[in-house]
Protein backbone atom coordinates (compact mmCIF):
# COMPACT_ATOMS: atom_id res chain seq x y z
CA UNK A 1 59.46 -30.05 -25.50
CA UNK A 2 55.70 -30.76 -24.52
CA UNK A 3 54.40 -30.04 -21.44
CA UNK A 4 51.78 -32.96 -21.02
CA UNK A 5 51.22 -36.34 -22.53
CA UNK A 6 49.09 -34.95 -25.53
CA UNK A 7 48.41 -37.19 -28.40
CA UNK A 8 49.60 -36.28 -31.79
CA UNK A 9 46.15 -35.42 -33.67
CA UNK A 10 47.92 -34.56 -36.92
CA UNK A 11 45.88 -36.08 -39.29
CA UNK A 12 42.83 -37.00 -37.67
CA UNK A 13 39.72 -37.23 -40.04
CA UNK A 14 36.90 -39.03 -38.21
CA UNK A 15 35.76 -38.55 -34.73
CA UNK A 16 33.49 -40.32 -32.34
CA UNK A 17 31.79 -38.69 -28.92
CA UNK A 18 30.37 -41.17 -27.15
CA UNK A 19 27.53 -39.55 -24.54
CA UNK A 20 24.95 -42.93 -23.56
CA UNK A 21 23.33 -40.84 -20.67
CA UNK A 22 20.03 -39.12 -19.98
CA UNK A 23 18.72 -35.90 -22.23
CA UNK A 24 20.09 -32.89 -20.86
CA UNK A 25 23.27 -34.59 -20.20
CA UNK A 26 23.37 -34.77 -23.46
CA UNK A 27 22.56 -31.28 -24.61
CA UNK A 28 24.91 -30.34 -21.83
CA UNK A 29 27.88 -32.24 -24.41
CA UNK A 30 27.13 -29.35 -27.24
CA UNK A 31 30.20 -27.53 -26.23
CA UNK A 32 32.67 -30.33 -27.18
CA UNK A 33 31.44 -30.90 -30.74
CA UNK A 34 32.01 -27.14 -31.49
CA UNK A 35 35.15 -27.32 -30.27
CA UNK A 36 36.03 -30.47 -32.22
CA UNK A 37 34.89 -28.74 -35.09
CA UNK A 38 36.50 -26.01 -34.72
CA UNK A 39 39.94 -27.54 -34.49
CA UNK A 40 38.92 -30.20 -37.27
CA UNK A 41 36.87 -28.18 -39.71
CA UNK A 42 37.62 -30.61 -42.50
CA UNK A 43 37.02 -33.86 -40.42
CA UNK A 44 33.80 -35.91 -39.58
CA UNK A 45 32.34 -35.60 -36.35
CA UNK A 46 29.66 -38.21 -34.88
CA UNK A 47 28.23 -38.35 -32.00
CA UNK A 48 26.47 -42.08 -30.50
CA UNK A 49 24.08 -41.49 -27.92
CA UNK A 50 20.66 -42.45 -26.92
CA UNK A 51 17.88 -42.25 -29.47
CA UNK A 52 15.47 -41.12 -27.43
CA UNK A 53 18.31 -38.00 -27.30
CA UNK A 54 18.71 -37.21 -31.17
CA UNK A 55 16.81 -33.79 -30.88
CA UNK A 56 19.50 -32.49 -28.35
CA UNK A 57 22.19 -32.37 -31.15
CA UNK A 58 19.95 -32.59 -34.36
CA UNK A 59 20.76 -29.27 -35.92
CA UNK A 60 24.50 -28.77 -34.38
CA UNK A 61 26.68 -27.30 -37.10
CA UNK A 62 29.71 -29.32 -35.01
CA UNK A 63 27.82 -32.80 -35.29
CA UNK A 64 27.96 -34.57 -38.70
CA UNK A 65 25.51 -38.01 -37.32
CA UNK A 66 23.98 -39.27 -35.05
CA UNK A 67 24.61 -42.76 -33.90
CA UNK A 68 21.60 -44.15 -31.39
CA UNK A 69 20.94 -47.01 -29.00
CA UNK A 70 17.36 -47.36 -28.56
CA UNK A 71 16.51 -48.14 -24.97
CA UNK A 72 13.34 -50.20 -26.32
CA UNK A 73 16.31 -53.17 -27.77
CA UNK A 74 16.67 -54.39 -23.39
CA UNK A 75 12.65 -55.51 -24.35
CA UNK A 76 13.59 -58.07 -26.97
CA UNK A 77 15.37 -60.16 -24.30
CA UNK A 78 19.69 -60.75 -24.04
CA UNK A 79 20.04 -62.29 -27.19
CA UNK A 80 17.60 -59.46 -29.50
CA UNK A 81 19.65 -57.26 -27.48
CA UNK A 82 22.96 -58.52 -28.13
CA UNK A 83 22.22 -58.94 -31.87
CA UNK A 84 21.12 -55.22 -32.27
CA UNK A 85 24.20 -53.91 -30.07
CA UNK A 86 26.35 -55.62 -32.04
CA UNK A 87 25.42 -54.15 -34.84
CA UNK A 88 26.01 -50.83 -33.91
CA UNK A 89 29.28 -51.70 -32.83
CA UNK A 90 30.27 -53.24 -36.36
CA UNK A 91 29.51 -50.23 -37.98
CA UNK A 92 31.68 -48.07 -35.17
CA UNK A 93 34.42 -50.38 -36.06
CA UNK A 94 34.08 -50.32 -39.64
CA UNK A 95 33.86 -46.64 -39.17
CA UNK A 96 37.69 -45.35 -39.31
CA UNK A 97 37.17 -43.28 -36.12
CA UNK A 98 40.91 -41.89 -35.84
CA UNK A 99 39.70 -40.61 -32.53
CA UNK A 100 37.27 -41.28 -29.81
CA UNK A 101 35.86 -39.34 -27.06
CA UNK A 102 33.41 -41.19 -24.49
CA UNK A 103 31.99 -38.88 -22.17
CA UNK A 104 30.35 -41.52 -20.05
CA UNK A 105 31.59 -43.94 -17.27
CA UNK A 106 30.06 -47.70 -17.84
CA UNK A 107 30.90 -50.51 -20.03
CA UNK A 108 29.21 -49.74 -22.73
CA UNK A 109 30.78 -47.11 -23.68
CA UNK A 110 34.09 -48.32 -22.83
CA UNK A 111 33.72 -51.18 -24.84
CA UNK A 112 32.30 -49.14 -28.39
CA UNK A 113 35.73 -47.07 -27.55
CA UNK A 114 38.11 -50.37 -27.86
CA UNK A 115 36.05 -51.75 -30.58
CA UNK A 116 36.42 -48.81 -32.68
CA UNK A 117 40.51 -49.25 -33.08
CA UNK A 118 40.88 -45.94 -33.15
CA UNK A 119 44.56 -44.42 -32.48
CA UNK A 120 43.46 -42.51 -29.47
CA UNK A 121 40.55 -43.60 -27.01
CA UNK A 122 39.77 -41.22 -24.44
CA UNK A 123 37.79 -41.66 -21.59
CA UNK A 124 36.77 -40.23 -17.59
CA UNK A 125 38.86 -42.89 -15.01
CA UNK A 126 37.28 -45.73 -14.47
CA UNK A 127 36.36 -47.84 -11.23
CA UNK A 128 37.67 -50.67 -12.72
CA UNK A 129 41.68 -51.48 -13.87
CA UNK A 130 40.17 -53.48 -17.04
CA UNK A 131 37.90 -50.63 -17.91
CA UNK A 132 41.14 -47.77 -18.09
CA UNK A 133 42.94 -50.38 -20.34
CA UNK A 134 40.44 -49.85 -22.67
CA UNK A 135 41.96 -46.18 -23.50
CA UNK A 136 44.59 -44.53 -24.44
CA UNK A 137 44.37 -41.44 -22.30
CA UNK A 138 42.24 -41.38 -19.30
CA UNK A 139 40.65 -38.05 -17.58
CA UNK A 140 41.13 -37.34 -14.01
CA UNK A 141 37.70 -36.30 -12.17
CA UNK A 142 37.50 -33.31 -10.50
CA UNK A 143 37.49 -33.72 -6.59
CA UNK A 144 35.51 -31.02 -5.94
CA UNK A 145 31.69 -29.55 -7.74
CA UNK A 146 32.14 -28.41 -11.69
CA UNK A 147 30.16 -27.37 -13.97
CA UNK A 148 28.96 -30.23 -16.27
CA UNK A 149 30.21 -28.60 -19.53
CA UNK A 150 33.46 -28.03 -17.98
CA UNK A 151 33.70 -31.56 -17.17
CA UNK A 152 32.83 -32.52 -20.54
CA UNK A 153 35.45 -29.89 -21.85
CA UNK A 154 38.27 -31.83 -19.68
CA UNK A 155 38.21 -35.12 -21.95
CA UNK A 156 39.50 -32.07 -24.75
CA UNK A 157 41.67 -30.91 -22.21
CA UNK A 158 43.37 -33.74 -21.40
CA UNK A 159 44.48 -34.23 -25.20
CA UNK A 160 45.71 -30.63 -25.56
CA UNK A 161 42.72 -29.15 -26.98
CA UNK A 162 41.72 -26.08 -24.49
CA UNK A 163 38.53 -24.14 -26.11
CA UNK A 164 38.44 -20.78 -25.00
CA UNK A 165 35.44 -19.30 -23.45
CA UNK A 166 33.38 -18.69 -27.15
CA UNK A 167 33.55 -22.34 -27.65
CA UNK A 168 31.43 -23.04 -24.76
CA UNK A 169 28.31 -22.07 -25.27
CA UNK A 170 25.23 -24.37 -25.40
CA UNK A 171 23.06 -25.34 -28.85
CA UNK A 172 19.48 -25.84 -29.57
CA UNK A 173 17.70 -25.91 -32.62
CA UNK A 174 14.21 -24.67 -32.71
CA UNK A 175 12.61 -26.30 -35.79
CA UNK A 176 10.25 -24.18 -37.45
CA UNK A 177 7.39 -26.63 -37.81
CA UNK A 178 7.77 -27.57 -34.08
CA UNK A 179 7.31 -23.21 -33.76
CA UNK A 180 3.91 -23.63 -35.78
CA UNK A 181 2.56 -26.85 -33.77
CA UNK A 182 3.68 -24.88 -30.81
CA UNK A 183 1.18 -21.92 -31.69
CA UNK A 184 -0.95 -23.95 -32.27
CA UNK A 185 -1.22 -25.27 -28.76
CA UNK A 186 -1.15 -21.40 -27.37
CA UNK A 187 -0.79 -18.21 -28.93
CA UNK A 188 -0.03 -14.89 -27.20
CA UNK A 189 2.58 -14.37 -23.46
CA UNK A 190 1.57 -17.28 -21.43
CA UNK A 191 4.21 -19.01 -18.56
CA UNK A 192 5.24 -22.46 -19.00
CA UNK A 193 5.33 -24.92 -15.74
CA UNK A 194 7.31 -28.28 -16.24
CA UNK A 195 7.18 -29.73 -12.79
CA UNK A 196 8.46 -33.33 -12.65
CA UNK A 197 11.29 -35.11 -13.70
CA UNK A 198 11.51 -38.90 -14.00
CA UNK A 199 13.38 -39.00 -10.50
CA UNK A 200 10.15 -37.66 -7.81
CA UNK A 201 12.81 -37.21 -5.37
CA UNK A 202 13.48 -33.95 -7.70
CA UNK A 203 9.81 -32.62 -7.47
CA UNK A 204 8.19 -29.79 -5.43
CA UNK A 205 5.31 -31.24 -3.97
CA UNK A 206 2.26 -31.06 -5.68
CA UNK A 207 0.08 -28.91 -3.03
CA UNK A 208 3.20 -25.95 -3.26
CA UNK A 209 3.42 -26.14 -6.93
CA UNK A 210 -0.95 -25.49 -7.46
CA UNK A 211 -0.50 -22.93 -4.94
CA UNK A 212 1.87 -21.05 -7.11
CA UNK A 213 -0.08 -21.64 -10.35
CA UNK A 214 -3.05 -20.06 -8.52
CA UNK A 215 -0.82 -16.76 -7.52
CA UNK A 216 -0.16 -16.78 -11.05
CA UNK A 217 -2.92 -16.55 -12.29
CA UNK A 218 -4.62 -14.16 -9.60
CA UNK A 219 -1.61 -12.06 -11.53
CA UNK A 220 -3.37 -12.38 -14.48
CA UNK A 221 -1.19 -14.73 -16.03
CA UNK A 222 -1.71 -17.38 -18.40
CA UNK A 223 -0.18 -20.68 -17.43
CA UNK A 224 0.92 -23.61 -19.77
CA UNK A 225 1.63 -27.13 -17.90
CA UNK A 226 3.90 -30.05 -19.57
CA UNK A 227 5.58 -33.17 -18.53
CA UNK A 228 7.10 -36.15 -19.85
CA UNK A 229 5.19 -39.18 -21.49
CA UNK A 230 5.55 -41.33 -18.32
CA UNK A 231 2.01 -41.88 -16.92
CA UNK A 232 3.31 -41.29 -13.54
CA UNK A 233 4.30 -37.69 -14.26
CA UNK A 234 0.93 -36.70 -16.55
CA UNK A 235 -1.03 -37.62 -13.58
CA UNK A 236 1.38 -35.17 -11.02
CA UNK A 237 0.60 -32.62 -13.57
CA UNK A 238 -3.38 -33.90 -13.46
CA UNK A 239 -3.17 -33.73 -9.86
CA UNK A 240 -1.57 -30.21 -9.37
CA UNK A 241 -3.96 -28.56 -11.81
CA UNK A 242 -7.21 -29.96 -11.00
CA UNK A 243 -9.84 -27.13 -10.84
CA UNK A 244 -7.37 -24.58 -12.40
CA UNK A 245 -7.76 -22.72 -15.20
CA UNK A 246 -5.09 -23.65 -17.15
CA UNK A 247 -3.50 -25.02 -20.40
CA UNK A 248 -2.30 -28.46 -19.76
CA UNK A 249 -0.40 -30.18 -22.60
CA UNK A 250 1.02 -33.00 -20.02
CA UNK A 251 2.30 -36.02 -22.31
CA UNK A 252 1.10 -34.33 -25.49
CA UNK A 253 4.02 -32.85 -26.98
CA UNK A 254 7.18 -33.34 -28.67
CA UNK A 255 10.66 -32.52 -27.37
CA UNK A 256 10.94 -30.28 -30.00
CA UNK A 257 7.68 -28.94 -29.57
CA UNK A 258 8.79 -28.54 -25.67
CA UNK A 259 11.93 -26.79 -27.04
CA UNK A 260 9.37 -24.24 -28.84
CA UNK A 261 6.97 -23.50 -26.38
CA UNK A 262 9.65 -22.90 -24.13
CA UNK A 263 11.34 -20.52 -26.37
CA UNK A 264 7.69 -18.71 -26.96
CA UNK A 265 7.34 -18.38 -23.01
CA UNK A 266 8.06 -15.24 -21.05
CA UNK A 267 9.20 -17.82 -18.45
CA UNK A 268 10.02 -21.15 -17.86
CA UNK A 269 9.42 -22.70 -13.77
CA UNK A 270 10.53 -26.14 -13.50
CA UNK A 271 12.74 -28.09 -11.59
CA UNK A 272 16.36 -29.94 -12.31
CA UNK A 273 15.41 -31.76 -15.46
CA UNK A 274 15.95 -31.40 -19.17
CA UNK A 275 13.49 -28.15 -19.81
CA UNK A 276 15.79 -26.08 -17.94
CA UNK A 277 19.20 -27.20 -19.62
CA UNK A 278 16.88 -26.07 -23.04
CA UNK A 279 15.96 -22.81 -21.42
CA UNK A 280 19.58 -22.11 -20.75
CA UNK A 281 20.64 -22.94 -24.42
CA UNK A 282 18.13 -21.13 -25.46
CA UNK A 283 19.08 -17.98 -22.96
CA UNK A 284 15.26 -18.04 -22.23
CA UNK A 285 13.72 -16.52 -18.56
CA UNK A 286 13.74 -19.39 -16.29
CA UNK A 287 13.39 -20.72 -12.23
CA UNK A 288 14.49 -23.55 -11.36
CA UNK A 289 14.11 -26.06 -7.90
CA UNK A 290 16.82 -27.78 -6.77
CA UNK A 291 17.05 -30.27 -4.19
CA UNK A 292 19.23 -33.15 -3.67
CA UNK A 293 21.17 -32.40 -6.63
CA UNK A 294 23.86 -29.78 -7.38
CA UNK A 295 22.87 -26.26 -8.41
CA UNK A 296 26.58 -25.69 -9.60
CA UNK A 297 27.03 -29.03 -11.52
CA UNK A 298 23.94 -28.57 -12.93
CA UNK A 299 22.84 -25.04 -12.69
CA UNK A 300 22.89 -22.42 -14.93
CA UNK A 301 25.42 -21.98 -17.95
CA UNK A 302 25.42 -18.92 -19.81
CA UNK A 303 22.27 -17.13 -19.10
CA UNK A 304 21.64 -14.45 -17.59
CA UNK A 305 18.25 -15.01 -17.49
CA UNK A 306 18.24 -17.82 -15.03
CA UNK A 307 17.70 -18.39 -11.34
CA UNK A 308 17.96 -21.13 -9.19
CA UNK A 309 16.14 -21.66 -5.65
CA UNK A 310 17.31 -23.47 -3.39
CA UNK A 311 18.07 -24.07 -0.20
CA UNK A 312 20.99 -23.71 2.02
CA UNK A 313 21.05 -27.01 3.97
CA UNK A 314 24.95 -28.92 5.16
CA UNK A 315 23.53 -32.16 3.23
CA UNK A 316 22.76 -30.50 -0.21
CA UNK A 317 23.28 -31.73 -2.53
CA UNK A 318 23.13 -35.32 -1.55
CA UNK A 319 22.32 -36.95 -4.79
CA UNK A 320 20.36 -39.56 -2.48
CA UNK A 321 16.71 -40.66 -3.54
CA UNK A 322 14.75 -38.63 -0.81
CA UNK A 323 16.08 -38.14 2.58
CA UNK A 324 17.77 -41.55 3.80
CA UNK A 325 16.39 -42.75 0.61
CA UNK A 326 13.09 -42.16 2.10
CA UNK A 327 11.95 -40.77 -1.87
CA UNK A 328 11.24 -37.37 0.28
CA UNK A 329 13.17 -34.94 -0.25
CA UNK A 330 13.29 -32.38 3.20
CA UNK A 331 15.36 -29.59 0.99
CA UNK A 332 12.33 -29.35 -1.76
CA UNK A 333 9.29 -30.26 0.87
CA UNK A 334 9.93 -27.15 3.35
CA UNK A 335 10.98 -24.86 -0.01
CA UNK A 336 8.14 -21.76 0.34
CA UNK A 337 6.10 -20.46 -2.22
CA UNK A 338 7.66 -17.01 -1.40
CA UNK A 339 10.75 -17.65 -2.05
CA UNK A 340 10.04 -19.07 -5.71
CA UNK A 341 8.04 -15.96 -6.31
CA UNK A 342 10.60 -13.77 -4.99
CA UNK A 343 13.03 -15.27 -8.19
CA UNK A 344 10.13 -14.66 -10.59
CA UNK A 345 9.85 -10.84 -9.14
CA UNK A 346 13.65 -10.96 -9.37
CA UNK A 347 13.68 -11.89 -13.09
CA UNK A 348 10.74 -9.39 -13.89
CA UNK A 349 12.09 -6.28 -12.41
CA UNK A 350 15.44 -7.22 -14.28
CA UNK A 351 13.26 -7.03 -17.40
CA UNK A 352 12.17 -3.71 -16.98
CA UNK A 353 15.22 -2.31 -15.67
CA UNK A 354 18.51 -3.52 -17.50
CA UNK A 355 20.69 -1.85 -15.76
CA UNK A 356 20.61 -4.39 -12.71
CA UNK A 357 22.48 -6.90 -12.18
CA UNK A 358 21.71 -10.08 -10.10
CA UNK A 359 23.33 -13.24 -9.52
CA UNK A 360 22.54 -16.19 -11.57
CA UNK A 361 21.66 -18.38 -8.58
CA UNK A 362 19.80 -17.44 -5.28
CA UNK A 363 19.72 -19.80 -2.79
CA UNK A 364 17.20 -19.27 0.71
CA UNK A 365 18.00 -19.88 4.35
């Protein structure tokens, strides 16, 4: 006698994780492949996702390929789209995938899950009746904030796989010619400042931000600034250090050049974006603004060397695009200086004395 509707995985050779979501959302996915491998060690493991994401998993002892969707294919109009989706999902159901794990809501990767045939399709409950048809065993959501790795960990959960807590613990590969073009750029202790994100709503302003690079560097520290690729964020980054004496590598780098510098930093400032979901994998020194979004879905996982500032408002986190979609956000605008700098003290006088303790995330009044 079971207790639970768990699938019989006897036999299963070839396995599918669907993830078609942003990049650390996809780093965030690392602890489900180990666990898959770990109960499968003799089957194959692939993992579709976004191409643009490949250097989140490239490297994972858990992940055997990589299957991408380039983002670039919506440019060649619905049909040059259609043709180039369809190929990828020929070769998902030509691939024998005994099972499938899509860690996404959406069509698409509903859809890639029924295509594939595979014996059992699990998937997070849908909006939509026609969408949960598509699976064999659906995952409840949480009601109430979770971690996003636990979440992930629940599609295993649901089919009787439970990885204990050793399983769950995030992967990053530094590659060692990303270390040399890294030194390259800067050699010696230096901090690293990502501020933006794609979504502004996430962002510091700019004025608070070059205020804190100055007190930085009246510290004597030597400050490193990257960003994205997007024109819109190099110019934030143009904008907060104008006149500053600083490093700024906005646009010019790799993601697995980002991944080095940030492990060669003695600490990493940014806000809720993909640099600090590296930082954590990488158990690197790290602060972190938070606004609109969740500090506990999103927030640390694993390391001890993080801190997140935020503050303690009844809306947060709202998920909304600014205050009443205003693209403001009040909870990041009136964040002070002081109390980012107070996490940075926090993190340095753990440094030089072990023996304290402090919690992983510090929110202000």
């Amino acid at each position: 006698m079971t207790y639970g509707d768990y699938p019989d995985l006897n036999g299963v050779k070839k396995i599918l994780v669907i993830k078609l979501r942003q990049l650390g959302d996809v780093l965030l996915t690392g602890p489900v492949f180990k666990a898959l491998k770990r109960r499968f060690p003799n089957a194959e493991v692939h993992a579709y996702v976004y191409s643009e994401a490949f250097p989140m998993l490239q490297g994972h002892p858990g992940v055997d390929r990589l299957i991408g969707y380039d983002r670039g294919w919506k440019k060649l109009g619905v049909w040059g789209r259609l043709m180039k989706e369809w190929a990828v999902w020929r070769g998902i159901r030509r691939g024998g995938y005994d099972l499938v794990i899509n860690l996404t809501e959406g069509d698409r990767g509903a859809l890639a899950a029924k295509i594939s045939k595979a014996r059992v399709r699990v998937g997070f409950e849908p909006k939509g009746k026609w969408q949960k048809d598509l699976y064999t065993h659906v995952v409840k959501h949480c009601p109430g904030l979770r971690h996003t790795v636990e979440r992930n960990l629940d599609a295993l959960r649901r089919i009787g796989i439970f990885p204990p807590l050793e399983e769950r613990e995030l992967f990053l590969e530094v590659k060692e010619e990303a270390r040399i073009k890294a030194r390259e750029w800067v050699e010696g202790s230096f901090v690293l400042i990502h501020p933006t994100s794609r979504w502004r709503f996430k962002c510091w302003p700019v004025d608070k931000m070059s205020k804190l690079t100055e007190e930085l560097i009246r510290r004597g520290k030597r400050v490193v600034f990257t960003s994205g690729p997007d024109r819109v964020e190099q110019e934030m980054v143009a904008e907060i250090t104008n006149g500053l004496d600083v490093v700024n590598l906005s646009g010019k780098i790799t993601l697995q050049e980002l991944s080095a510098l940030i492990d060669q930093s003695e600490l990493l400032v940014c806000v809720d974006s993909v640099p600090f979901h590296m930082a954590n994998a990488l158990k690197k020194r790290v602060v972190a603004l938070f606004g609109p979004t969740s500090d506990v879905t999103w927030g640390p996982w694993r390391n001890p060397e993080a801190r997140v500032v935020a503050q303690n408002l009844s809306c947060r986190p709202c998920y909304m695009d600014g205050c009443g979609g205003s693209k403001m956000s009040d909870c990041l605008a009136t964040l002070e200086i002081g109390a980012v700098l107070k996490a940075i003290d926090d993190l340095e006088l753990c440094a030089s004395s072990p023996l304290l303790s402090l919690p992983l995330s510090r929110a202000v009044d």
